[in-house]
N, C-alpha and C. Protein backbone atom coordinates (compact mmCIF):
# COMPACT_ATOMS: atom_id res chain seq x y z
N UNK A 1 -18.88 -25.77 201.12
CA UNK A 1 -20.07 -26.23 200.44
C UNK A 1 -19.75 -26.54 198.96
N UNK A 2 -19.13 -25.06 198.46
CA UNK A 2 -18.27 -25.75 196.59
C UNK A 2 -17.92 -27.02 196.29
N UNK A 3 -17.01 -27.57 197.60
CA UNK A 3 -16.31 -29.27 197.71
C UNK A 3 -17.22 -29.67 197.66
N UNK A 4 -18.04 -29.77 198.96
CA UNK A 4 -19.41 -30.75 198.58
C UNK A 4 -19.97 -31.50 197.27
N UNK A 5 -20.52 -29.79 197.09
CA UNK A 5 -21.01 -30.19 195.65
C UNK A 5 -19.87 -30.52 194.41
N UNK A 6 -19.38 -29.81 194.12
CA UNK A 6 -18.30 -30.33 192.94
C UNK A 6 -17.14 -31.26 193.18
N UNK A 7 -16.94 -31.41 194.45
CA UNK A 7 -15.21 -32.17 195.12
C UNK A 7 -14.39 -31.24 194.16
N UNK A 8 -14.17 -29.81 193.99
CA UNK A 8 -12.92 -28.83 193.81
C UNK A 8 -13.17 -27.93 193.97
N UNK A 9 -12.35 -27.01 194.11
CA UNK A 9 -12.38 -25.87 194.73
C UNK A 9 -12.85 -24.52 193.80
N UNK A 10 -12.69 -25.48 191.94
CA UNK A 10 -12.62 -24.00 191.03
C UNK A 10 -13.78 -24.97 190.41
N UNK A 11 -14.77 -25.42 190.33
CA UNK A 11 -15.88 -26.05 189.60
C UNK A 11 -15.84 -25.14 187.86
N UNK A 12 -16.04 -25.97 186.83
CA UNK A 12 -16.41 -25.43 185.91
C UNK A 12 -17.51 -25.49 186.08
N UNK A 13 -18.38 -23.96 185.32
CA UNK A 13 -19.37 -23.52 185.02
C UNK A 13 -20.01 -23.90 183.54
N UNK A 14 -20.76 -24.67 183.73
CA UNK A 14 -21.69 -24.66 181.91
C UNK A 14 -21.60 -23.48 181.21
N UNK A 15 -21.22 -23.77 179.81
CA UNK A 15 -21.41 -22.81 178.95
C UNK A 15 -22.61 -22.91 177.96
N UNK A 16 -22.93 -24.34 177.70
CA UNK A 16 -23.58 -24.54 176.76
C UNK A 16 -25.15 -25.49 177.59
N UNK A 17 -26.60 -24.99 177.21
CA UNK A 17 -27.30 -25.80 177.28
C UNK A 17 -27.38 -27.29 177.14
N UNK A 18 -27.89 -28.02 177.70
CA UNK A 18 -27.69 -29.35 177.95
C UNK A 18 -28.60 -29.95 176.47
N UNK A 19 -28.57 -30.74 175.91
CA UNK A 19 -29.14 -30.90 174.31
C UNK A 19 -31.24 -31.47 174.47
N UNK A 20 -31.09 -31.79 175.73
CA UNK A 20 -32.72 -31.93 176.31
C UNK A 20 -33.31 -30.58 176.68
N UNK A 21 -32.40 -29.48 177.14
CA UNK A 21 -33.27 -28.38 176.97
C UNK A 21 -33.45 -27.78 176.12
N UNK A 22 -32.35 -27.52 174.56
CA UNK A 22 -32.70 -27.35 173.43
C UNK A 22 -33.66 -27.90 172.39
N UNK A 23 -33.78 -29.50 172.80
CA UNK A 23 -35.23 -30.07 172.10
C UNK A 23 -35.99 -29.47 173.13
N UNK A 24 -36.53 -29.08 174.30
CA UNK A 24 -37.90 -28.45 174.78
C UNK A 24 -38.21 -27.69 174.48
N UNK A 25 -37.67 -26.52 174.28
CA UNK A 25 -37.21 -25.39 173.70
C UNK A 25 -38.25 -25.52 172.44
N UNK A 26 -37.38 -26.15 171.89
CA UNK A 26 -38.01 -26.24 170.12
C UNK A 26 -39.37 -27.14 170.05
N UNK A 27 -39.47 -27.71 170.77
CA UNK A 27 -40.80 -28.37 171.18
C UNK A 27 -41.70 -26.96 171.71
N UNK A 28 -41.39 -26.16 172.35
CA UNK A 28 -42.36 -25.34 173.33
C UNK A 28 -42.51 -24.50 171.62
N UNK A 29 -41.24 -24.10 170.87
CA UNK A 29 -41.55 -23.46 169.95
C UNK A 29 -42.76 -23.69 169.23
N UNK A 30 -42.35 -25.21 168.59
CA UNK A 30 -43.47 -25.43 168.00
C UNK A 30 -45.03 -25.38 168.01
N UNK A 31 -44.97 -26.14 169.18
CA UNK A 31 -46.11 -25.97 169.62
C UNK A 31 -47.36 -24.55 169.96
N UNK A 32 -46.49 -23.74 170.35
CA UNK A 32 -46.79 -22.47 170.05
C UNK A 32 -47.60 -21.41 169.05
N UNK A 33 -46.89 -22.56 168.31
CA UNK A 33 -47.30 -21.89 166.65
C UNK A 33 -48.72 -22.41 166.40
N UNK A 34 -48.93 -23.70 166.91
CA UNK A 34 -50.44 -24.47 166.91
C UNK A 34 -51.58 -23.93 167.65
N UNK A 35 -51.03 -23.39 168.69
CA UNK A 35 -52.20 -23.10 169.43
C UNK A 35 -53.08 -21.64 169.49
N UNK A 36 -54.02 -21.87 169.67
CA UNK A 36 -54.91 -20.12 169.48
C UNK A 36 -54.71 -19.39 170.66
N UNK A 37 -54.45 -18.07 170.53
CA UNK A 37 -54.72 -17.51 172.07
C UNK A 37 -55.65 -16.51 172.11
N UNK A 38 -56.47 -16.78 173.33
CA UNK A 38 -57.66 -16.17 173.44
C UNK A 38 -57.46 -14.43 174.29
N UNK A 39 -56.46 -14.74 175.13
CA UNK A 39 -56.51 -13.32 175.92
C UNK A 39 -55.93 -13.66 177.44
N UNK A 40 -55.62 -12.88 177.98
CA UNK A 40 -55.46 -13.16 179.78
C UNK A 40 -56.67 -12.79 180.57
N UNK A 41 -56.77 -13.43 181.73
CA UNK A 41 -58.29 -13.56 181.95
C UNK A 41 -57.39 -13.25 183.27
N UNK A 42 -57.51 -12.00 183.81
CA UNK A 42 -56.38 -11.95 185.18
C UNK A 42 -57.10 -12.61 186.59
N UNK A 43 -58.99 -12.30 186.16
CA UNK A 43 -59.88 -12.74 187.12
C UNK A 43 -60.09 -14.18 187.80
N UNK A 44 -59.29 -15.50 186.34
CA UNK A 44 -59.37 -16.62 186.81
C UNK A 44 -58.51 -16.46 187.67
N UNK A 45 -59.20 -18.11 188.72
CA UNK A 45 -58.18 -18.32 189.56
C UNK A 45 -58.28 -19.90 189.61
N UNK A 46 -57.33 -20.65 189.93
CA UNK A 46 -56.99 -22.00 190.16
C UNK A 46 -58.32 -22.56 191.40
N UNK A 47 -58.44 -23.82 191.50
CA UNK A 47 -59.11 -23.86 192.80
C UNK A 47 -58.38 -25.74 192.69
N UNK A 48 -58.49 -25.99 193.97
CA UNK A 48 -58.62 -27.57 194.80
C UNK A 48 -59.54 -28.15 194.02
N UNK A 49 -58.78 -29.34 193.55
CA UNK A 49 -59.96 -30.22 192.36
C UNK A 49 -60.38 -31.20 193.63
N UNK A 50 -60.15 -31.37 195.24
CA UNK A 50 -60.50 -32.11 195.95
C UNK A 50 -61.71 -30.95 196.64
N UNK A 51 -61.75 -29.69 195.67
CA UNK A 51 -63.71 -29.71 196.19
C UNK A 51 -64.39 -29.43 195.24
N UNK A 52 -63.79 -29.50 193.86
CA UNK A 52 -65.03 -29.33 193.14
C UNK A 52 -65.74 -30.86 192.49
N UNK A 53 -67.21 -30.55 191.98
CA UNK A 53 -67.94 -31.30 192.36
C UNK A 53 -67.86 -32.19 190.67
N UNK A 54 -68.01 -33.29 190.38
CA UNK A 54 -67.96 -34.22 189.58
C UNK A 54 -68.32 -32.96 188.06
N UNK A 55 -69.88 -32.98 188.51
CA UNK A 55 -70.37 -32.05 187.43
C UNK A 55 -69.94 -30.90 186.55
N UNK A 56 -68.76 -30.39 187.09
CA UNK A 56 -68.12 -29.55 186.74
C UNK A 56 -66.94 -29.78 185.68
N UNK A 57 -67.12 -31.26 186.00
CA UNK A 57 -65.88 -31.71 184.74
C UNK A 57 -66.43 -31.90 183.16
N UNK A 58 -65.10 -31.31 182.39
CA UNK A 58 -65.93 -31.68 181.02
C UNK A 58 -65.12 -32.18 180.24
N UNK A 59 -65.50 -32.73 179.21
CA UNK A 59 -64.72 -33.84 178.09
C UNK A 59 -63.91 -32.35 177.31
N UNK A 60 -62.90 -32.92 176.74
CA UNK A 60 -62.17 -32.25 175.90
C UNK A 60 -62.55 -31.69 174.59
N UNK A 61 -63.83 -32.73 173.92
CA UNK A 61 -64.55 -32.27 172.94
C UNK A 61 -65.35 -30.82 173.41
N UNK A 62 -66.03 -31.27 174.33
CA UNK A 62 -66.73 -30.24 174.71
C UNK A 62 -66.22 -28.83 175.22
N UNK A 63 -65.08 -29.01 175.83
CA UNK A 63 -63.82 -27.71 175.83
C UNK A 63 -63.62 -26.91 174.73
N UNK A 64 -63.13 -27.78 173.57
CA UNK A 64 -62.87 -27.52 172.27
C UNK A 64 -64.00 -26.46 171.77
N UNK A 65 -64.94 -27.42 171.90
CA UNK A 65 -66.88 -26.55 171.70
C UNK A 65 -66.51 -25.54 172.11
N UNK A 66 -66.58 -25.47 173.34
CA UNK A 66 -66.68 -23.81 173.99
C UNK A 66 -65.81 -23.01 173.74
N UNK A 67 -64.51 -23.41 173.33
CA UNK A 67 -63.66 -22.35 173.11
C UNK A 67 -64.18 -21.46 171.46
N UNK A 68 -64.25 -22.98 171.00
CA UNK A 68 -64.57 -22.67 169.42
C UNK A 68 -65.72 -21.47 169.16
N UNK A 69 -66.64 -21.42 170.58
CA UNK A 69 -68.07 -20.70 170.39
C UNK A 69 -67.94 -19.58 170.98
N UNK A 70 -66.90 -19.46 171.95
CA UNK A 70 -66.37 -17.52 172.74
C UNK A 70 -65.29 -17.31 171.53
N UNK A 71 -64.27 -17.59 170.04
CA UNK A 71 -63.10 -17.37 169.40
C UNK A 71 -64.61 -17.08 168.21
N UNK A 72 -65.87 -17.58 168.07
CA UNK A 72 -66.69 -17.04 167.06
C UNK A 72 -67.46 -15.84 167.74
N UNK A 73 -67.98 -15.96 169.11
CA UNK A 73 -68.54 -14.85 169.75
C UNK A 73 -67.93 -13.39 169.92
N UNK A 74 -66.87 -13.95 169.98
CA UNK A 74 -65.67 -12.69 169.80
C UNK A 74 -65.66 -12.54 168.15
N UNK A 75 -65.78 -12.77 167.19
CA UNK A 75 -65.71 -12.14 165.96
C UNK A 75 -67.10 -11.79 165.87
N UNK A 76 -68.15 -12.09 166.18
CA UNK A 76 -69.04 -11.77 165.67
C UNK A 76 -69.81 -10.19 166.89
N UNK A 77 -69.10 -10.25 167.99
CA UNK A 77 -69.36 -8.94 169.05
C UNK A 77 -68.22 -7.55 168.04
N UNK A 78 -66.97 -8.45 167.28
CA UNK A 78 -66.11 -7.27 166.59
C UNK A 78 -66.85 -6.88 165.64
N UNK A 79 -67.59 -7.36 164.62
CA UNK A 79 -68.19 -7.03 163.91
C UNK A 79 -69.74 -6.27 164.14
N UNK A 80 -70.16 -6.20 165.37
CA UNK A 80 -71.32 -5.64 165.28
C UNK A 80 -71.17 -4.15 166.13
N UNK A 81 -70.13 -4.26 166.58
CA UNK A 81 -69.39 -3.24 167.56
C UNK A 81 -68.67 -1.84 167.03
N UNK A 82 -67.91 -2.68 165.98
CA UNK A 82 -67.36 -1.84 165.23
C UNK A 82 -67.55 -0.45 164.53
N UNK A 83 -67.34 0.43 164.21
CA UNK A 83 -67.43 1.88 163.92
C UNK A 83 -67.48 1.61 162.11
N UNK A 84 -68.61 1.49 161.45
CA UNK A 84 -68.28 2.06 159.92
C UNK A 84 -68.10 3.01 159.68
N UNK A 85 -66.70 2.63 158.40
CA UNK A 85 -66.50 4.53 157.85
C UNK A 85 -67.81 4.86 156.79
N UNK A 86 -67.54 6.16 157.21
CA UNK A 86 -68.59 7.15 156.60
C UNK A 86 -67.67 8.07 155.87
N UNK A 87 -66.77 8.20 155.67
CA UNK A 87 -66.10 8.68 154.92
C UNK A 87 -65.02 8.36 153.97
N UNK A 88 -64.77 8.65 153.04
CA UNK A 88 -63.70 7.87 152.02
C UNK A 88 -62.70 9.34 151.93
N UNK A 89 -61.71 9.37 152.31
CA UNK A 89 -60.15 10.62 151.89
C UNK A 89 -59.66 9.47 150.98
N UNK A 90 -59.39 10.94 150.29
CA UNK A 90 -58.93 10.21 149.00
C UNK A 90 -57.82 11.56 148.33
N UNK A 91 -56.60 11.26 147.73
CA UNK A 91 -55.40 12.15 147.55
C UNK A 91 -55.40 11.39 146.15
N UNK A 92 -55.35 13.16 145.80
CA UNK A 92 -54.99 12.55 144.12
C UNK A 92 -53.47 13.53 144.16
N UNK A 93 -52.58 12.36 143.25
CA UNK A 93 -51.45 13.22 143.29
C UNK A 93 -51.21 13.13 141.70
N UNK A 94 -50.35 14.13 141.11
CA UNK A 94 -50.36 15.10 139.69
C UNK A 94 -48.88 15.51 139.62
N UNK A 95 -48.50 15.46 138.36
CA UNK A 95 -47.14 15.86 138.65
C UNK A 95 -46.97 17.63 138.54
């Protein structure tokens, strides 16, 4: 099967990434850095876009919207949720 694929018997092995997976790479990097992350949602699940129904589709603006309005709903549930201190410790140090 080795012949097959290589025609020799001792095939060299790559040492070095191929220079298209190092630009993806740095592409995936970048990009990375742009995007917000909201959380893992383990409950979604994928479904067949050959049954869901027209109505269900939405423009990208409107994606944007909604994300933009659960990334404010979420700051504004941290803030009302949250525990105020009631207490101030405070260390005085003296030589």
């Amino acid at each position: 099967m080795a012949m097959d694929l290589y025609q020799t018997n001792d095939p060299k092995k790559p040492t070095q990434l191929v220079q298209e997976v190092k630009a993806l790479k740095d592409d995936i990097a970048q990009q990375c850095k742009l995007v917000k992350f909201l959380g893992l949602f383990p409950s979604a699940k994928s479904c067949n876009t050959d049954i869901m129904s027209k109505e269900s589709v939405i423009s990208i603006d409107q994606f944007r919207a909604t994300i933009d309005h659960v990334t404010s709903t979420k700051s504004d549930f941290y803030e009302l949720s949250r525990e105020r201190a009631s207490e101030a410790v405070v260390f005085l140090c003296t030589e």
